[in-house]
N, C-alpha and C. Protein backbone atom coordinates (compact mmCIF):
# COMPACT_ATOMS: atom_id res chain seq x y z
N UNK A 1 69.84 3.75 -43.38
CA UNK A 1 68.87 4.29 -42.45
C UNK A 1 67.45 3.97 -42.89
N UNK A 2 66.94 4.23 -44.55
CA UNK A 2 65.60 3.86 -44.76
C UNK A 2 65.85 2.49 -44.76
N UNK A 3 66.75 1.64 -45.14
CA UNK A 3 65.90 0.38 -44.53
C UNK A 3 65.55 0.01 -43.26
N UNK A 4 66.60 0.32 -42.16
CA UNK A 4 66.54 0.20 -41.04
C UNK A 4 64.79 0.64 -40.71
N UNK A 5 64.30 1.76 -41.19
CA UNK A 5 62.64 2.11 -40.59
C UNK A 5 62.08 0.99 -41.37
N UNK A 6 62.09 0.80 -42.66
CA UNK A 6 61.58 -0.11 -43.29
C UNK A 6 61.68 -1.79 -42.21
N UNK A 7 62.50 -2.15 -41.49
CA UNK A 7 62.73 -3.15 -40.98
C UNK A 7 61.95 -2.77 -40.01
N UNK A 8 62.14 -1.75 -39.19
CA UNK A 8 61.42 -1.70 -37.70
C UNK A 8 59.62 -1.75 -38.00
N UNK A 9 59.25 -0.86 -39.30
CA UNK A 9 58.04 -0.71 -39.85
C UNK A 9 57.18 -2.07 -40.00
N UNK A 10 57.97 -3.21 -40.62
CA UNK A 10 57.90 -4.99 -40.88
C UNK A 10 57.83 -5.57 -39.61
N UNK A 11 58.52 -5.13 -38.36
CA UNK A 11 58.55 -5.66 -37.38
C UNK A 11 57.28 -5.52 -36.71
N UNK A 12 56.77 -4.03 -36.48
CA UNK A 12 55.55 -4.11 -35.89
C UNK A 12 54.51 -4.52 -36.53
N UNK A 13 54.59 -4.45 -38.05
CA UNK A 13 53.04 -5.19 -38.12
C UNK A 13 52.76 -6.70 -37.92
N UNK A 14 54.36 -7.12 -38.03
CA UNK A 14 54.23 -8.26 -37.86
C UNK A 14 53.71 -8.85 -36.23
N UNK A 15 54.31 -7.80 -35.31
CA UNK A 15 53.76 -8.05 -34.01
C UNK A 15 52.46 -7.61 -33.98
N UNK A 16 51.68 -7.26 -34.71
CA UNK A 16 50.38 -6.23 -34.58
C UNK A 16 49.25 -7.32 -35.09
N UNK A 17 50.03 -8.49 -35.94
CA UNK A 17 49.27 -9.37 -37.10
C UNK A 17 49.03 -10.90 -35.71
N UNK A 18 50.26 -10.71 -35.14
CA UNK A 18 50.61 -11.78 -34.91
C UNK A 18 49.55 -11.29 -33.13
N UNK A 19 49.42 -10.55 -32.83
CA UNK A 19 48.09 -10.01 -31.64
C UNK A 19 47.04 -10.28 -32.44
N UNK A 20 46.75 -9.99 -33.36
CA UNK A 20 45.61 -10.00 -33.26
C UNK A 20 45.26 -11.97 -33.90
N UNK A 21 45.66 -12.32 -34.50
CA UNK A 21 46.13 -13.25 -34.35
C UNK A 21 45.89 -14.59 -33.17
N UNK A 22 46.37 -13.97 -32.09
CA UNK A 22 46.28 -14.37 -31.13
C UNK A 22 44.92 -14.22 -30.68
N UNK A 23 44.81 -13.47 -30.61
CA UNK A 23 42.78 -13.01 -30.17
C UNK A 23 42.21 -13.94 -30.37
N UNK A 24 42.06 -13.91 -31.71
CA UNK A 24 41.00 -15.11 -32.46
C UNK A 24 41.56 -16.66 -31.92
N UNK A 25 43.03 -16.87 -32.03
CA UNK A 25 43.14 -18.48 -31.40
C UNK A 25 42.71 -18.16 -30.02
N UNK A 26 42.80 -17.58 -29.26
CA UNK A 26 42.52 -17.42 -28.01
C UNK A 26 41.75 -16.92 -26.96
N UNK A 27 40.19 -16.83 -27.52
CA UNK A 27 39.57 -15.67 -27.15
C UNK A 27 39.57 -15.76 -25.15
N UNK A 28 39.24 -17.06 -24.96
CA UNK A 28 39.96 -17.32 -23.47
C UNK A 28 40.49 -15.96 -22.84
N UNK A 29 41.91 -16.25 -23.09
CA UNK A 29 42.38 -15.18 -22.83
C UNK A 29 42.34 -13.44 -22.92
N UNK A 30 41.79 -13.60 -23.83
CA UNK A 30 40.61 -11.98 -24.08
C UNK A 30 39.95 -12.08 -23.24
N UNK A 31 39.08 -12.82 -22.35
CA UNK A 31 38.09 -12.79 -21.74
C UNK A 31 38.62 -12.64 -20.71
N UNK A 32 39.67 -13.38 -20.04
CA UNK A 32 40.08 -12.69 -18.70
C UNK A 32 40.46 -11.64 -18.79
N UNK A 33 41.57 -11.03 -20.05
CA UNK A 33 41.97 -9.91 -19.45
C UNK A 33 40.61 -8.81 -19.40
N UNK A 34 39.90 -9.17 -20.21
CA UNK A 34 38.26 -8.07 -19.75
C UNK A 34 37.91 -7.92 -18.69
N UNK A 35 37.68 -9.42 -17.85
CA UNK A 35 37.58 -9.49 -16.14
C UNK A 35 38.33 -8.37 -15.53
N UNK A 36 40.06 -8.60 -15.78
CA UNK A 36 40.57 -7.54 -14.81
C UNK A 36 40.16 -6.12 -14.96
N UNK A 37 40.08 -5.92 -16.46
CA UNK A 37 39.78 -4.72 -16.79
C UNK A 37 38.11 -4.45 -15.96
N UNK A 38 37.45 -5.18 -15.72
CA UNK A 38 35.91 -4.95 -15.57
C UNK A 38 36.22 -4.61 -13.62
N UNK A 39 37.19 -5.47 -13.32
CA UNK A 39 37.30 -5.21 -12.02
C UNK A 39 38.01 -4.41 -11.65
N UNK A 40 39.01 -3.86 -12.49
CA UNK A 40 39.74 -2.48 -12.07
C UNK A 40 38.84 -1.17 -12.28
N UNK A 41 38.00 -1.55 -13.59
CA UNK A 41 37.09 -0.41 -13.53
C UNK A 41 36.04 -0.23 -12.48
N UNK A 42 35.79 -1.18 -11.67
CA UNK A 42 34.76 -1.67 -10.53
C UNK A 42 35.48 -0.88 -9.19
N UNK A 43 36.44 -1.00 -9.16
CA UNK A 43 36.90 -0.82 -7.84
C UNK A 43 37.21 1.40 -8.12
N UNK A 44 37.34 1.45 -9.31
CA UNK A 44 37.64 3.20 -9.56
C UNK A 44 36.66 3.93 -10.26
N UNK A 45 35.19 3.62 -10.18
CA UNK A 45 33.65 3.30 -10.63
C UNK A 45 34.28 4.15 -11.86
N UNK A 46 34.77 3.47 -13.12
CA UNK A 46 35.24 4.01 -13.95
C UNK A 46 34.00 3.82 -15.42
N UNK A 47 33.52 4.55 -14.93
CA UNK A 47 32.10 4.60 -16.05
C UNK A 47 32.22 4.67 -17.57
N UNK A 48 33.08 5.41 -17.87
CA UNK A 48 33.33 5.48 -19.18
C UNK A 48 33.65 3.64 -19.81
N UNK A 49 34.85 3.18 -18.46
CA UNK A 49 34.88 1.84 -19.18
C UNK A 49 33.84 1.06 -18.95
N UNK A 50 32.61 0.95 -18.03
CA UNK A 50 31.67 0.50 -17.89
C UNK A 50 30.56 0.58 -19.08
N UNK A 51 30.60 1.76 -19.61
CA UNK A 51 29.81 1.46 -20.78
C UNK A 51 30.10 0.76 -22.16
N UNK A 52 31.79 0.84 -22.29
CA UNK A 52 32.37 0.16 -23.27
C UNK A 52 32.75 -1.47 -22.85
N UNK A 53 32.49 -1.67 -21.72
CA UNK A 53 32.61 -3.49 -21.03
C UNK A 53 31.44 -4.16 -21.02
N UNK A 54 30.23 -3.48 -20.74
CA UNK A 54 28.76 -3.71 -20.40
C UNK A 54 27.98 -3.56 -21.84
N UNK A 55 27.51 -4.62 -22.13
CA UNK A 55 26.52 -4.77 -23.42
C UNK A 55 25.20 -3.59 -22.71
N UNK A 56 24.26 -2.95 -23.82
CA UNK A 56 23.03 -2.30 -23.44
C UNK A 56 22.41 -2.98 -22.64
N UNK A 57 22.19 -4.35 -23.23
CA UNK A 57 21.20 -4.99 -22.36
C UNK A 57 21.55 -5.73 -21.04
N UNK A 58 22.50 -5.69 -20.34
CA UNK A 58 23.50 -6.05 -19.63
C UNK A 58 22.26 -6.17 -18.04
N UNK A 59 22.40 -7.11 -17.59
CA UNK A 59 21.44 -7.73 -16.28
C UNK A 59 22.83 -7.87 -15.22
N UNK A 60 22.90 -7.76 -13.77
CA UNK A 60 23.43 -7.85 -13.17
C UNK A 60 22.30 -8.68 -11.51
N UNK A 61 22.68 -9.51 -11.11
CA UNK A 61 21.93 -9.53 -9.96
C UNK A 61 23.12 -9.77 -8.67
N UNK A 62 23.16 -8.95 -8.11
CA UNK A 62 24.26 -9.16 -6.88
C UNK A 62 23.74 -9.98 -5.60
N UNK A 63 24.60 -9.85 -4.51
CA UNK A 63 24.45 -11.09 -3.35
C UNK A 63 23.23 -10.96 -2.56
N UNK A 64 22.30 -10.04 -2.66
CA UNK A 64 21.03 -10.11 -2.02
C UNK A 64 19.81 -9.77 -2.55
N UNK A 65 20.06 -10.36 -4.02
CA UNK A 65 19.15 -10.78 -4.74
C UNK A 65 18.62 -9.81 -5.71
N UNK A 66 19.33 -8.37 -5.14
CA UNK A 66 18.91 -7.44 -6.36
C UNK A 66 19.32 -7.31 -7.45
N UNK A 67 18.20 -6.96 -8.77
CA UNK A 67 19.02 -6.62 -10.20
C UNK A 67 18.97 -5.17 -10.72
N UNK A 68 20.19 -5.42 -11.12
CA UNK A 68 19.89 -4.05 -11.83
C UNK A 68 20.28 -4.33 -13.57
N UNK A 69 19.68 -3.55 -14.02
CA UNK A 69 20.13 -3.19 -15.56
C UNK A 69 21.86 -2.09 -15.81
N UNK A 70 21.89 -1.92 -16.49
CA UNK A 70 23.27 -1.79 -17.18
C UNK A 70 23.27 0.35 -16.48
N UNK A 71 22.01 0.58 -17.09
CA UNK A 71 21.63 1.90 -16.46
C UNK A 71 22.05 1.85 -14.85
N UNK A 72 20.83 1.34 -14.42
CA UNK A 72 21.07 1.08 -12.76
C UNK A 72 22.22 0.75 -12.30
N UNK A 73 23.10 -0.06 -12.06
CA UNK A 73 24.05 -0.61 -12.21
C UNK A 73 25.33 0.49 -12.22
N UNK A 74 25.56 1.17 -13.23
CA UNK A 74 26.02 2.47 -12.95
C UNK A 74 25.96 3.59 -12.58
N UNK A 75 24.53 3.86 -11.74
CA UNK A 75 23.91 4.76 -11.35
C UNK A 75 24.11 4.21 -10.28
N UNK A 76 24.29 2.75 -9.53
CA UNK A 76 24.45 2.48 -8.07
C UNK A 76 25.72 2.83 -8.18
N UNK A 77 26.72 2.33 -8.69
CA UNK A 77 28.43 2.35 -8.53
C UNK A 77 29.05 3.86 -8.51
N UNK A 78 28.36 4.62 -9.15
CA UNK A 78 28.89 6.16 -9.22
C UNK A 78 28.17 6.75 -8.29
N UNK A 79 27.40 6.26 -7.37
CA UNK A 79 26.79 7.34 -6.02
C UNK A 79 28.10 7.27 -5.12
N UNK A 80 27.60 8.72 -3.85
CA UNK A 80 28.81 8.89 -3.76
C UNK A 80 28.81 8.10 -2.18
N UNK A 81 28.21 7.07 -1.73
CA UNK A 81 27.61 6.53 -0.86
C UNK A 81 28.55 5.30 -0.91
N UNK A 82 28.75 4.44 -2.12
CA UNK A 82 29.83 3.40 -2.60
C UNK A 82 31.20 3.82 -2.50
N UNK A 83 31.78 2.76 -1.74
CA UNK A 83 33.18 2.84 -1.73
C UNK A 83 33.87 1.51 -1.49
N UNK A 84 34.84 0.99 -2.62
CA UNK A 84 34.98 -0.74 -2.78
C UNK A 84 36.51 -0.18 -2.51
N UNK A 85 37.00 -0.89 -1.08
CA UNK A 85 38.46 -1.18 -0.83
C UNK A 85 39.11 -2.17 -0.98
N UNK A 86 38.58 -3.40 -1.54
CA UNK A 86 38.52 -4.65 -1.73
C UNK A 86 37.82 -5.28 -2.71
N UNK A 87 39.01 -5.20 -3.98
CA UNK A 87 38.20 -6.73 -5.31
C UNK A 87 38.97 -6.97 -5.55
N UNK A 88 38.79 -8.27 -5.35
CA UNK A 88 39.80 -9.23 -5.68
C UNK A 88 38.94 -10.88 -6.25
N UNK A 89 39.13 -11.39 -7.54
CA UNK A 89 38.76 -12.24 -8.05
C UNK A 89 39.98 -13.48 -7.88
N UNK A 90 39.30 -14.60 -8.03
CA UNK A 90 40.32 -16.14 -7.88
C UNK A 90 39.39 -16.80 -8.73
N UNK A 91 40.19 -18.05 -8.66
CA UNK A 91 39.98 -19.57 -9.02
C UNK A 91 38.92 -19.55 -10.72
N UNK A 92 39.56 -18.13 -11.11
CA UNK A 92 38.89 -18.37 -12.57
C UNK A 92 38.95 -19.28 -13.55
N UNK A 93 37.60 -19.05 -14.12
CA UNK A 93 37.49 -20.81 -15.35
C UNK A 93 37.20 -19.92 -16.62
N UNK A 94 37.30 -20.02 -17.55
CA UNK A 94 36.56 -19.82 -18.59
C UNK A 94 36.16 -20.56 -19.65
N UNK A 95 35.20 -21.22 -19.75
CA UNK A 95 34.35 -21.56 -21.16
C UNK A 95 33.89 -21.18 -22.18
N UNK A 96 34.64 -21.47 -23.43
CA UNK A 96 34.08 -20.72 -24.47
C UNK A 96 33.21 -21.33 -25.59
N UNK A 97 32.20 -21.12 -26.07
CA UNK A 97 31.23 -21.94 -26.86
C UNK A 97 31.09 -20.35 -28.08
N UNK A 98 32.12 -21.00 -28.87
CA UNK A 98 31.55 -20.23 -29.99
C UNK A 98 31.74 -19.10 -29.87
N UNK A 99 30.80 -17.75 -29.78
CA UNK A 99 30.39 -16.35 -29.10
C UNK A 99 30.01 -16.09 -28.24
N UNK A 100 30.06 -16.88 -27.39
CA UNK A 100 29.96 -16.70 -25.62
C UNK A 100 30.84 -17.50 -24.95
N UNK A 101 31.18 -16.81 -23.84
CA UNK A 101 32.14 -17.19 -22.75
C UNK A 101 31.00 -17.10 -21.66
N UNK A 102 31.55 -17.93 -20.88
CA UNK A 102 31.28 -18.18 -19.54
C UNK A 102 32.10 -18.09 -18.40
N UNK A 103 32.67 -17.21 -17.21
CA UNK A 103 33.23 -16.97 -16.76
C UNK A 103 33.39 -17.46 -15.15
N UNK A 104 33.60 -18.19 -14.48
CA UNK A 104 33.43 -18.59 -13.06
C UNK A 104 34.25 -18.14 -12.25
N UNK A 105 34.26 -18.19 -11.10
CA UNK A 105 35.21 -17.65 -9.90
C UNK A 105 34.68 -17.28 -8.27
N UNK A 106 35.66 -17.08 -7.47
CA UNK A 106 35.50 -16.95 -6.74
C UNK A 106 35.75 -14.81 -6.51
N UNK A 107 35.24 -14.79 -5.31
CA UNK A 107 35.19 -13.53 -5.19
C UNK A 107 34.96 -12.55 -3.99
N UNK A 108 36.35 -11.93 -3.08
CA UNK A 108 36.19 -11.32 -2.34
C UNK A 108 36.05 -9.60 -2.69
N UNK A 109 34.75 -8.87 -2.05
CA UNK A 109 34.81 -7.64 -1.90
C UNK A 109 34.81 -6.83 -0.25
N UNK A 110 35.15 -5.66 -0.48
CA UNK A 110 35.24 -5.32 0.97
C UNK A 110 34.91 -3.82 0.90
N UNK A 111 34.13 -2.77 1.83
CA UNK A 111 34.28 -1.47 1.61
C UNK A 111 33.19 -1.17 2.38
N UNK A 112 32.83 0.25 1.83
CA UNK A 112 31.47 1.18 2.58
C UNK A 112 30.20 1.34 1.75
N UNK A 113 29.03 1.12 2.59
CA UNK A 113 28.00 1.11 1.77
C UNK A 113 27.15 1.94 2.46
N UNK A 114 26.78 3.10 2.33
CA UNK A 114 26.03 4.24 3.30
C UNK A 114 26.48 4.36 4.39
N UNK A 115 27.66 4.35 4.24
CA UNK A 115 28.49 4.71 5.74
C UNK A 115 28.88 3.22 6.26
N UNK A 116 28.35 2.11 5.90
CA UNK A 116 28.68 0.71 6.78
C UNK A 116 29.40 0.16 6.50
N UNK A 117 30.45 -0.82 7.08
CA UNK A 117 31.30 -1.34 6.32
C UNK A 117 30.35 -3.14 6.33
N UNK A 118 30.53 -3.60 5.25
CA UNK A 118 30.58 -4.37 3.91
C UNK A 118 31.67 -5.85 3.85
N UNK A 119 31.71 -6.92 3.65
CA UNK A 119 32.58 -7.75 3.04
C UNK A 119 31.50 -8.84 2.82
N UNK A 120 31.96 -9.12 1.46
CA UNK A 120 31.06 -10.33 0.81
C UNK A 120 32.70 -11.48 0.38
N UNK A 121 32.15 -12.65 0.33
CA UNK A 121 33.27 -13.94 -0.19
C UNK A 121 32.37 -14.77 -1.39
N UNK A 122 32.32 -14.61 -2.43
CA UNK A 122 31.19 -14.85 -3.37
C UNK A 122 31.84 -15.78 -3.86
N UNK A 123 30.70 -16.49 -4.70
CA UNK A 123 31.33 -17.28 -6.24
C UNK A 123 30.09 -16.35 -7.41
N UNK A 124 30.98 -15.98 -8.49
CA UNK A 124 30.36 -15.44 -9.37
C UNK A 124 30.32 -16.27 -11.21
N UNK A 125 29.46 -15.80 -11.57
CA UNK A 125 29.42 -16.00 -13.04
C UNK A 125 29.07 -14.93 -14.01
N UNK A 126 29.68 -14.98 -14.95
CA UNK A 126 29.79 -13.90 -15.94
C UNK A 126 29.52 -14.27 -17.14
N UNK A 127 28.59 -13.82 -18.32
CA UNK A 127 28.55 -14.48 -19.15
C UNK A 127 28.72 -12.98 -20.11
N UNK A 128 29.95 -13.46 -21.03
CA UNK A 128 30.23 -12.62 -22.41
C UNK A 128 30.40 -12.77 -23.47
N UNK A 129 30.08 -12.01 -24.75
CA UNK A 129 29.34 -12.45 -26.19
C UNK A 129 29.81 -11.05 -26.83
N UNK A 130 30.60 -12.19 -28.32
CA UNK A 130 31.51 -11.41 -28.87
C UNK A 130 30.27 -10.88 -30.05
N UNK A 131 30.13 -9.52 -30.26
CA UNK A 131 29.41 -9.29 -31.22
C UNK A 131 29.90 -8.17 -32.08
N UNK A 132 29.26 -7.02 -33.08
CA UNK A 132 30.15 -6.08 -33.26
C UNK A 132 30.83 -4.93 -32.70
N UNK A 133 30.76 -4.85 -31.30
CA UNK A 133 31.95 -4.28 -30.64
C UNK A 133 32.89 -4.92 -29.91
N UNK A 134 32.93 -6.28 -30.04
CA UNK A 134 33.74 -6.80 -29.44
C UNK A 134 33.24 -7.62 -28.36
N UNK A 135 33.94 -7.87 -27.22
CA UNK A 135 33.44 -9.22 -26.28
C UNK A 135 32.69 -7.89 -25.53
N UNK A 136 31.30 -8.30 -24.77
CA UNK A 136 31.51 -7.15 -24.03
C UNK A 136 30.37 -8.27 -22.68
N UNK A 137 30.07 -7.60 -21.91
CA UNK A 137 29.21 -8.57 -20.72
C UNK A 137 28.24 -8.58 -20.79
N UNK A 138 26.90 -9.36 -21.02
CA UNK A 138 25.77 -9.34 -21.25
C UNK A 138 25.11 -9.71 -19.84
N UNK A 139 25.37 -10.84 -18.93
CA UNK A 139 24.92 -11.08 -17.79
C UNK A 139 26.34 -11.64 -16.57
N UNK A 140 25.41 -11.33 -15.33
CA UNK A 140 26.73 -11.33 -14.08
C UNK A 140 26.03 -11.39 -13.05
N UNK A 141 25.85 -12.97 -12.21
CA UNK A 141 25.51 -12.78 -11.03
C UNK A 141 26.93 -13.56 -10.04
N UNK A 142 26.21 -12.60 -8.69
CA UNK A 142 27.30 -13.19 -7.20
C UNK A 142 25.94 -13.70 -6.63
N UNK A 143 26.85 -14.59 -5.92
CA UNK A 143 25.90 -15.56 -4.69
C UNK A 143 26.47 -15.78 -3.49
N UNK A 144 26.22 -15.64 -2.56
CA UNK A 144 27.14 -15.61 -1.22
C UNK A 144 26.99 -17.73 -1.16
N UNK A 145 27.87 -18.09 -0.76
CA UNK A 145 28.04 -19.68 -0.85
C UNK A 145 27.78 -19.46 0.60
N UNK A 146 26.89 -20.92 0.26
CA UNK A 146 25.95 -21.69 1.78
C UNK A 146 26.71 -21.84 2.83
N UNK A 147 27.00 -21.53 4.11
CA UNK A 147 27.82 -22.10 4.85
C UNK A 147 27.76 -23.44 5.56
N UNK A 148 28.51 -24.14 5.45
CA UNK A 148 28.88 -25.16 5.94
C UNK A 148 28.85 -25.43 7.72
């Protein structure tokens, strides 16, 4: 029986070594799964993870040209005026140089904005930088694409 824990004990660190592990060959993939995480927290204005996804100095400029800071930014998303029924990200890229990623994509949102309803079809960019808390988002703009 004690070896048996002893074996299961070997097993997880070895899966625990072999994650983290992975991180470092792959930060890529860290970086998207942050995206989903940044967009699940987006769509359930989940603030707590907003402050742990969003660097301090964190710039945002959305599709009609306004910016906000990292403050603002969550002070727009938690009014009770916002309501996102629709995020959904595509055609993601990621570039990684070192301690920054670069993030591309496409991007449908949909919902209520002071009572109105809302749908944007964006292409966005995201730029994130691994420092000592980890990857977190430093800048993020949408642009509504030119129509054709």
């Amino acid at each position: 029986m004690k070896s048996r824990l002893w074996f299961v004990a070997a097993l997880f660190l070895v899966a625990a070594t072999l994650g983290a592990a992975q991180e470092k060959r792959d930060p890529a993939a860290k970086v998207l799964a942050l995206e989903e995480k940044w967009n699940d927290a987006y769509k359930r204005s989940d603030i707590a993870a907003f402050n742990t996804l969003l660097a301090d100095d964190f710039i945002i400029t959305v599709e009609d040209g306004t910016t906000y800071s990292k403050v603002g930014y969550i002070a727009h998303l938690g009014g009770p005026t916002e309501h996102v029924e629709v995020s959904q990200m595509s055609d993601l890229k990621v570039h990684v140089h070192g301690k920054v990623a670069v993030v591309t994509g496409a991007y449908h949102e949909a919902g209520t904005s002071k009572r109105r309803r809302y749908e944007y079809r964006d292409r966005f960019t995201d730029v994130w930088m691994h420092g000592e808390a980890g990857w977190q988002l430093i800048a993020s703009h949408y642009a509504i694409p030119e129509k054709e």
